[in-house]
PDB file of N, CA and C in Angstrom:
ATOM      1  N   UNK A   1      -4.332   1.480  34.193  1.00  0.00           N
ATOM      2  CA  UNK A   1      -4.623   1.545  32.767  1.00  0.00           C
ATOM      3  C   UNK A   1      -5.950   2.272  32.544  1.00  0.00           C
ATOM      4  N   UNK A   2      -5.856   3.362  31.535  1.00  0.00           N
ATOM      5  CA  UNK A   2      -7.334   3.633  30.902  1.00  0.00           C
ATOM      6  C   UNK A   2      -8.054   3.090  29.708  1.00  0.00           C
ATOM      7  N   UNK A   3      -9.225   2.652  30.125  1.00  0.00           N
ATOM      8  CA  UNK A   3      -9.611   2.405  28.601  1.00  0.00           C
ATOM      9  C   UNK A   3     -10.496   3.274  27.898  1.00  0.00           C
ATOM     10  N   UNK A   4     -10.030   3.077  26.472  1.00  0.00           N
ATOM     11  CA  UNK A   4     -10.449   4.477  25.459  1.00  0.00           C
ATOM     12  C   UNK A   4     -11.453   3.965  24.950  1.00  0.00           C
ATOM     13  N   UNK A   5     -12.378   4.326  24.030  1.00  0.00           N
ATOM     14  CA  UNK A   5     -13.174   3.342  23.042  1.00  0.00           C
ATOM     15  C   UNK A   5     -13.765   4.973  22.102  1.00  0.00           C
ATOM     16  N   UNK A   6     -13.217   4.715  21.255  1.00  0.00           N
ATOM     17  CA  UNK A   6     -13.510   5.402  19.873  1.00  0.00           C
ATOM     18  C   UNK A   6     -13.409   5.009  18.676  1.00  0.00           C
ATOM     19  N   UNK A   7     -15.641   4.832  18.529  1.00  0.00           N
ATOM     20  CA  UNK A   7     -16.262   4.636  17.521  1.00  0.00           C
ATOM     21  C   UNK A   7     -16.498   2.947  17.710  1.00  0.00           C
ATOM     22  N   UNK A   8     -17.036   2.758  18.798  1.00  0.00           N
ATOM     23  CA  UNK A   8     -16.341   1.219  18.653  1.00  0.00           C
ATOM     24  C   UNK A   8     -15.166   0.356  18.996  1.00  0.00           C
ATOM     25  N   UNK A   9     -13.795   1.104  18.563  1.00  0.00           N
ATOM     26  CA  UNK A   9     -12.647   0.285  19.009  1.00  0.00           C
ATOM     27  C   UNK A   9     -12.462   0.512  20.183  1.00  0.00           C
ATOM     28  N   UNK A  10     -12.243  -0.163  20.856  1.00  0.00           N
ATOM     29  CA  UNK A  10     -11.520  -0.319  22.510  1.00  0.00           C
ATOM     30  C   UNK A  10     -10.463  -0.523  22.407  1.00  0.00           C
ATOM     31  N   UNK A  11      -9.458   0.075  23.317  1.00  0.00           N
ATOM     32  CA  UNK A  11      -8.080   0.074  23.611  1.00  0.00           C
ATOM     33  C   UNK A  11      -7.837   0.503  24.915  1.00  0.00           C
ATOM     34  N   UNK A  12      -6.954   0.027  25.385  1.00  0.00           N
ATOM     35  CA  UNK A  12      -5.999   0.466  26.612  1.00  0.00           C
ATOM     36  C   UNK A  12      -5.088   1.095  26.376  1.00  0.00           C
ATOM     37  N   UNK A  13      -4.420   2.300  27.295  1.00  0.00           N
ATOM     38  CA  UNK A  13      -3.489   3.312  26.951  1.00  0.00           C
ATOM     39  C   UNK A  13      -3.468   3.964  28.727  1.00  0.00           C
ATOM     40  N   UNK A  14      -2.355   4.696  28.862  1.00  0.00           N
ATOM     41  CA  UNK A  14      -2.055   5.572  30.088  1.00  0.00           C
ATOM     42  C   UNK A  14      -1.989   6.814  30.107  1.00  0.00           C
ATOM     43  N   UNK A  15      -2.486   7.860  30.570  1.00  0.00           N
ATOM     44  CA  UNK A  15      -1.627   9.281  30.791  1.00  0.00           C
ATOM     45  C   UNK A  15      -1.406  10.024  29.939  1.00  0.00           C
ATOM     46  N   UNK A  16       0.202   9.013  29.931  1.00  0.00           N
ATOM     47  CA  UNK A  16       1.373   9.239  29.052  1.00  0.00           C
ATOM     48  C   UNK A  16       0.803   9.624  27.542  1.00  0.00           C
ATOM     49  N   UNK A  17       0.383   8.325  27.031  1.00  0.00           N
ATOM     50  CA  UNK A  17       0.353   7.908  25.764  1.00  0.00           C
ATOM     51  C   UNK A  17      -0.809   9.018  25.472  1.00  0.00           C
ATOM     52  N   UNK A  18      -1.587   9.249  26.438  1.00  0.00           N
ATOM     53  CA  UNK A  18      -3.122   9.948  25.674  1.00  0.00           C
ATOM     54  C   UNK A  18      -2.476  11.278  25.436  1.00  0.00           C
ATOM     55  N   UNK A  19      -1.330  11.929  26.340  1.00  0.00           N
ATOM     56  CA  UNK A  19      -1.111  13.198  25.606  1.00  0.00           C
ATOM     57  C   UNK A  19       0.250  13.712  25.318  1.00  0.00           C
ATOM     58  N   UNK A  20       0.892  12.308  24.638  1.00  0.00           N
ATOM     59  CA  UNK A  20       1.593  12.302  23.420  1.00  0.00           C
ATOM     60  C   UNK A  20       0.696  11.636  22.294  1.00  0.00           C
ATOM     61  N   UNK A  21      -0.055  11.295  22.551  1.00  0.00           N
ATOM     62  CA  UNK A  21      -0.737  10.542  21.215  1.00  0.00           C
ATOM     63  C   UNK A  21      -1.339   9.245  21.160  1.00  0.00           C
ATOM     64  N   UNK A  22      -2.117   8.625  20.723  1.00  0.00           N
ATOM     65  CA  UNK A  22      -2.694   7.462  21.500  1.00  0.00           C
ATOM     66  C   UNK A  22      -2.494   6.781  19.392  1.00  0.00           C
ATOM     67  N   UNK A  23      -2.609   7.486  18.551  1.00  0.00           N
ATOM     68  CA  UNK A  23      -2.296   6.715  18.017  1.00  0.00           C
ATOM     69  C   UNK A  23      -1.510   7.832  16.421  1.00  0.00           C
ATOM     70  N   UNK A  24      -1.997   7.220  15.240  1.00  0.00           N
ATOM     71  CA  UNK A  24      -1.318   8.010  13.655  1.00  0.00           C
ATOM     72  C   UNK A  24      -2.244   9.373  13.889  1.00  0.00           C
ATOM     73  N   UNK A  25      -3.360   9.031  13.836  1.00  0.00           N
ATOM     74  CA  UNK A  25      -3.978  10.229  13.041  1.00  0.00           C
ATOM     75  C   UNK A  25      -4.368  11.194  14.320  1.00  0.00           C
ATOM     76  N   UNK A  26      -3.657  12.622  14.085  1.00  0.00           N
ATOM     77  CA  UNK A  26      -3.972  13.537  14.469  1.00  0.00           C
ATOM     78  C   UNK A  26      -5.356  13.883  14.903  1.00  0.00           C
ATOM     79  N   UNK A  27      -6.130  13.510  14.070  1.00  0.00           N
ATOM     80  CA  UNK A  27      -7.469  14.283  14.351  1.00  0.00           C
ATOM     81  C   UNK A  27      -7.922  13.394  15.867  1.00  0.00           C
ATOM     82  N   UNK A  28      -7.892  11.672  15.339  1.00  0.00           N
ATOM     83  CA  UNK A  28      -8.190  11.297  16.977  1.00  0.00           C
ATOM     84  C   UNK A  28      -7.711  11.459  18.319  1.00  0.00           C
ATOM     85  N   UNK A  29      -6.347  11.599  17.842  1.00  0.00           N
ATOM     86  CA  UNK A  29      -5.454  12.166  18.858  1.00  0.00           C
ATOM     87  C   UNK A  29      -6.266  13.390  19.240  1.00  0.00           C
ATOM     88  N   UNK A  30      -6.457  14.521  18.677  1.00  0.00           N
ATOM     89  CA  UNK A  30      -6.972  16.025  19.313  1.00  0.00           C
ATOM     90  C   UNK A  30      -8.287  15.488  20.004  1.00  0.00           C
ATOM     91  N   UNK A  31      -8.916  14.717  19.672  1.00  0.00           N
ATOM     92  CA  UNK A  31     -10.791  14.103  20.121  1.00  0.00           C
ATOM     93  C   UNK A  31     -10.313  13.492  21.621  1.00  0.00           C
ATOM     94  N   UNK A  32      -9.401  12.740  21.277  1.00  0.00           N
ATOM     95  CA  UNK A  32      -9.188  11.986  22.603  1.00  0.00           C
ATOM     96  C   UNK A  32      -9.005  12.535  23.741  1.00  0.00           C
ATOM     97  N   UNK A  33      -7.709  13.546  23.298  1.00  0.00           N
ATOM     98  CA  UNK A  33      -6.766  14.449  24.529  1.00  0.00           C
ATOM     99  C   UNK A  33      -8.166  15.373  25.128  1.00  0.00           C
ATOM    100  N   UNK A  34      -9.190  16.102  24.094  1.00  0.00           N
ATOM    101  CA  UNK A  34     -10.506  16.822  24.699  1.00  0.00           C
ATOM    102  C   UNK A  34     -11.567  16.149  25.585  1.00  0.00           C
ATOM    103  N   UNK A  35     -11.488  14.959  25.341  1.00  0.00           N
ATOM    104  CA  UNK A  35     -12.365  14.179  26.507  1.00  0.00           C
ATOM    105  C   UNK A  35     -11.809  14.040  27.268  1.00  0.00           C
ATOM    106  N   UNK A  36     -10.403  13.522  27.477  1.00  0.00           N
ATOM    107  CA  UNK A  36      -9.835  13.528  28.422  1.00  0.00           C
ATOM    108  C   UNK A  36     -10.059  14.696  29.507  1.00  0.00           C
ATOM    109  N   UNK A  37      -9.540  15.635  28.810  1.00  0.00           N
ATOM    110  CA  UNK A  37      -9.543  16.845  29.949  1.00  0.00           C
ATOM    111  C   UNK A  37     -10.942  17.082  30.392  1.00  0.00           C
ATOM    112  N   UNK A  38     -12.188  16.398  30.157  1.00  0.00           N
ATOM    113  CA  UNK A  38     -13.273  16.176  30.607  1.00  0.00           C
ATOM    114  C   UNK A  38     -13.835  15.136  32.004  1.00  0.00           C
ATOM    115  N   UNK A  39     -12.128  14.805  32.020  1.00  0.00           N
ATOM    116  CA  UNK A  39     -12.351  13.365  33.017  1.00  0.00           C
ATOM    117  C   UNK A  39     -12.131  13.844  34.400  1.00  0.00           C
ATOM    118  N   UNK A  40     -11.242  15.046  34.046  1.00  0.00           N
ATOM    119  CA  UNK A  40     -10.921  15.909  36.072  1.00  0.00           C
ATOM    120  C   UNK A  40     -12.279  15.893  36.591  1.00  0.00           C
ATOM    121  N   UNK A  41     -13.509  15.823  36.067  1.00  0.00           N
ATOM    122  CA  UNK A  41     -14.547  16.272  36.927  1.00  0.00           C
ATOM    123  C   UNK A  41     -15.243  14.954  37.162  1.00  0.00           C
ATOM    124  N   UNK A  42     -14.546  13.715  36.682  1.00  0.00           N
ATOM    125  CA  UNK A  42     -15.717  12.365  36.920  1.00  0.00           C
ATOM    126  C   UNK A  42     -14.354  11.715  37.521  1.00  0.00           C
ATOM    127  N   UNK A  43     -14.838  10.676  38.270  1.00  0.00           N
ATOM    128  CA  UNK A  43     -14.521   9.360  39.404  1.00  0.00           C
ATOM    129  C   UNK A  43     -14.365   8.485  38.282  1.00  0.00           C
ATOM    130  N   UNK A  44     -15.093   8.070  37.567  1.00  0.00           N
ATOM    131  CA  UNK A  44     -15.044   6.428  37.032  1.00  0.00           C
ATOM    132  C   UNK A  44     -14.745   6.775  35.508  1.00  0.00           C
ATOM    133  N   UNK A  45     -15.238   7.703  34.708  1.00  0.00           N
ATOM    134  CA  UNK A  45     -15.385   7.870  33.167  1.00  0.00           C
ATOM    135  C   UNK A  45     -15.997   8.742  32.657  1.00  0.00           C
ATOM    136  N   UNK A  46     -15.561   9.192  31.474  1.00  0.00           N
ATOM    137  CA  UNK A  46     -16.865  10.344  30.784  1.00  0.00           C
ATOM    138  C   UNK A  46     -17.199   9.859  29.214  1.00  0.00           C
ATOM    139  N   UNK A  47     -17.722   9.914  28.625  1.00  0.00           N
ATOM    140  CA  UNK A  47     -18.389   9.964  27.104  1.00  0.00           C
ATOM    141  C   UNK A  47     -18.489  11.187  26.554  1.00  0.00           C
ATOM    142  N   UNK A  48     -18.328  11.286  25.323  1.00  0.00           N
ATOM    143  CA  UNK A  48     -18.521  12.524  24.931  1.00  0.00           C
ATOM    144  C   UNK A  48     -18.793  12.078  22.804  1.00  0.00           C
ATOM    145  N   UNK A  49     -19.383  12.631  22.189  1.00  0.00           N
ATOM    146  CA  UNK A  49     -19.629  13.033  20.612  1.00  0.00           C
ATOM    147  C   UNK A  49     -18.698  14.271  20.653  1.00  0.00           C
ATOM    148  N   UNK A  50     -17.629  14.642  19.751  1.00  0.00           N
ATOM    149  CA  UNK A  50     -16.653  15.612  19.703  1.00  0.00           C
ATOM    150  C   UNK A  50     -16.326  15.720  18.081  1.00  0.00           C
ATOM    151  N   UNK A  51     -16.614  16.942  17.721  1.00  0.00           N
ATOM    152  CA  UNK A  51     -16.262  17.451  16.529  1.00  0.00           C
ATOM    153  C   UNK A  51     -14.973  17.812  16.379  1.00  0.00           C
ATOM    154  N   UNK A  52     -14.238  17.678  15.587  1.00  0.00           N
ATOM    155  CA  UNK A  52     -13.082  18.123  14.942  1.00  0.00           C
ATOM    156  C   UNK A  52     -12.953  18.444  13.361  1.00  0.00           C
ATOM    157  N   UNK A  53     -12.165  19.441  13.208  1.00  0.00           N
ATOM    158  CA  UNK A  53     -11.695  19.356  11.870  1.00  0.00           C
ATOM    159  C   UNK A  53     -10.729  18.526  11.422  1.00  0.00           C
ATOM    160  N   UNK A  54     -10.555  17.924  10.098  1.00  0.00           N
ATOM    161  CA  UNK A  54      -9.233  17.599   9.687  1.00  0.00           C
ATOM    162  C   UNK A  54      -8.452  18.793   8.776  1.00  0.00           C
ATOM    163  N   UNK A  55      -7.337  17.944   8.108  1.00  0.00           N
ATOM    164  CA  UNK A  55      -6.668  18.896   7.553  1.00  0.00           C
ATOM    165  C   UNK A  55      -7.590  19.315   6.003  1.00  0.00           C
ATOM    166  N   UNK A  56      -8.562  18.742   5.493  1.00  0.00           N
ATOM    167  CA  UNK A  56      -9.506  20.051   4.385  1.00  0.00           C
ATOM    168  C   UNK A  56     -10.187  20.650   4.673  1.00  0.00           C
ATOM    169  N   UNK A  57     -10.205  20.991   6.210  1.00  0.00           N
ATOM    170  CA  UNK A  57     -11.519  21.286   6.685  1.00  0.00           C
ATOM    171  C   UNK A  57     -12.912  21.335   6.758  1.00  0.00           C
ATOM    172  N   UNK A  58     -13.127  19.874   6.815  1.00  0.00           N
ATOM    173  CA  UNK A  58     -13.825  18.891   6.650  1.00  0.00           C
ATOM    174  C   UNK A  58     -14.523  18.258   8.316  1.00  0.00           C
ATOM    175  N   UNK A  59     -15.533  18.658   8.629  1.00  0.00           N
ATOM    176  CA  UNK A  59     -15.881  18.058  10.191  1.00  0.00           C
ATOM    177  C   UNK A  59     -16.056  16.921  10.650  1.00  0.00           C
ATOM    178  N   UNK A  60     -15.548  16.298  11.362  1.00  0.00           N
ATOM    179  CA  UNK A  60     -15.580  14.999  11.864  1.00  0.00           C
ATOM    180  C   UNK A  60     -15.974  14.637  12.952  1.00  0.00           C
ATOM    181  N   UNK A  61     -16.940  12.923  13.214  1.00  0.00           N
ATOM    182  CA  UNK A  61     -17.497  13.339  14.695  1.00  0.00           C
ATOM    183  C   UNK A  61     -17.146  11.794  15.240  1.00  0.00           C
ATOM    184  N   UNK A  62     -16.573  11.604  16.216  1.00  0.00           N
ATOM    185  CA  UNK A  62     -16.164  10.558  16.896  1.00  0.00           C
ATOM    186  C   UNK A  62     -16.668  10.954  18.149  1.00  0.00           C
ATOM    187  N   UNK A  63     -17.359   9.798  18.854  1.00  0.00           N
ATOM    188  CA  UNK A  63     -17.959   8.853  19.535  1.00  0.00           C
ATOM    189  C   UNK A  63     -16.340   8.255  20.716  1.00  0.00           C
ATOM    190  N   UNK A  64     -16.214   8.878  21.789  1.00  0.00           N
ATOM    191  CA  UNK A  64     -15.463   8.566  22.575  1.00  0.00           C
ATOM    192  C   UNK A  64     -15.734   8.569  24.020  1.00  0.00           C
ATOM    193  N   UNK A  65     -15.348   7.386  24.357  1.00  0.00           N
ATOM    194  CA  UNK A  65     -15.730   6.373  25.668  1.00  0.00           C
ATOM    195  C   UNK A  65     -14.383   6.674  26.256  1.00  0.00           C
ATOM    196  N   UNK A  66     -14.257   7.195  27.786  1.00  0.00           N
ATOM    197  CA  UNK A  66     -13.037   6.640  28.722  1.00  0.00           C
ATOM    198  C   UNK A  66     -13.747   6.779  29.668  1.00  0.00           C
ATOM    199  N   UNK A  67     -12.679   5.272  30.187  1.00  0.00           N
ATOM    200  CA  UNK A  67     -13.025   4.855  32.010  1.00  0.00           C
ATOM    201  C   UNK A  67     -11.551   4.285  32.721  1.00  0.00           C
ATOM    202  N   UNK A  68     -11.862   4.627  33.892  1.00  0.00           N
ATOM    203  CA  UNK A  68     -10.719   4.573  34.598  1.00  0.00           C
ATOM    204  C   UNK A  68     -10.550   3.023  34.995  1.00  0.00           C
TER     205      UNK A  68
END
């Protein structure tokens, strides 16, 4: 199991789920799947602050935690 933590919430999720979608909203979904692919280079976990747009193009910044 991995655990996620963005903004605060903690959750558990696998693999799978992180890149089909970990949850509704798109935008966390895209934040998540980008840290992720940050994790090939760490053993235990990475952190990351990650900007995204939404759909008004509008910038958004989530605070995302994974550890193995």
């Amino acid at each position: 199991m991995i655990r996620v933590i963005v903004d605060g919430v903690s959750f558990y999720t696998t693999k799978k789920r992180i890149v089909t979608g970990v949850g509704d909203s798109a935008v966390i979904n895209q934040a998540v799947r980008a840290v992720y692919g940050l994790l090939r280079n760490s053993d235990t976990g990475v952190s990351s602050r990650v900007a995204v747009y939404n759909h008004k193009m509008q910038q958004q910044y989530f605070d995302i935690q994974i550890t193995l």
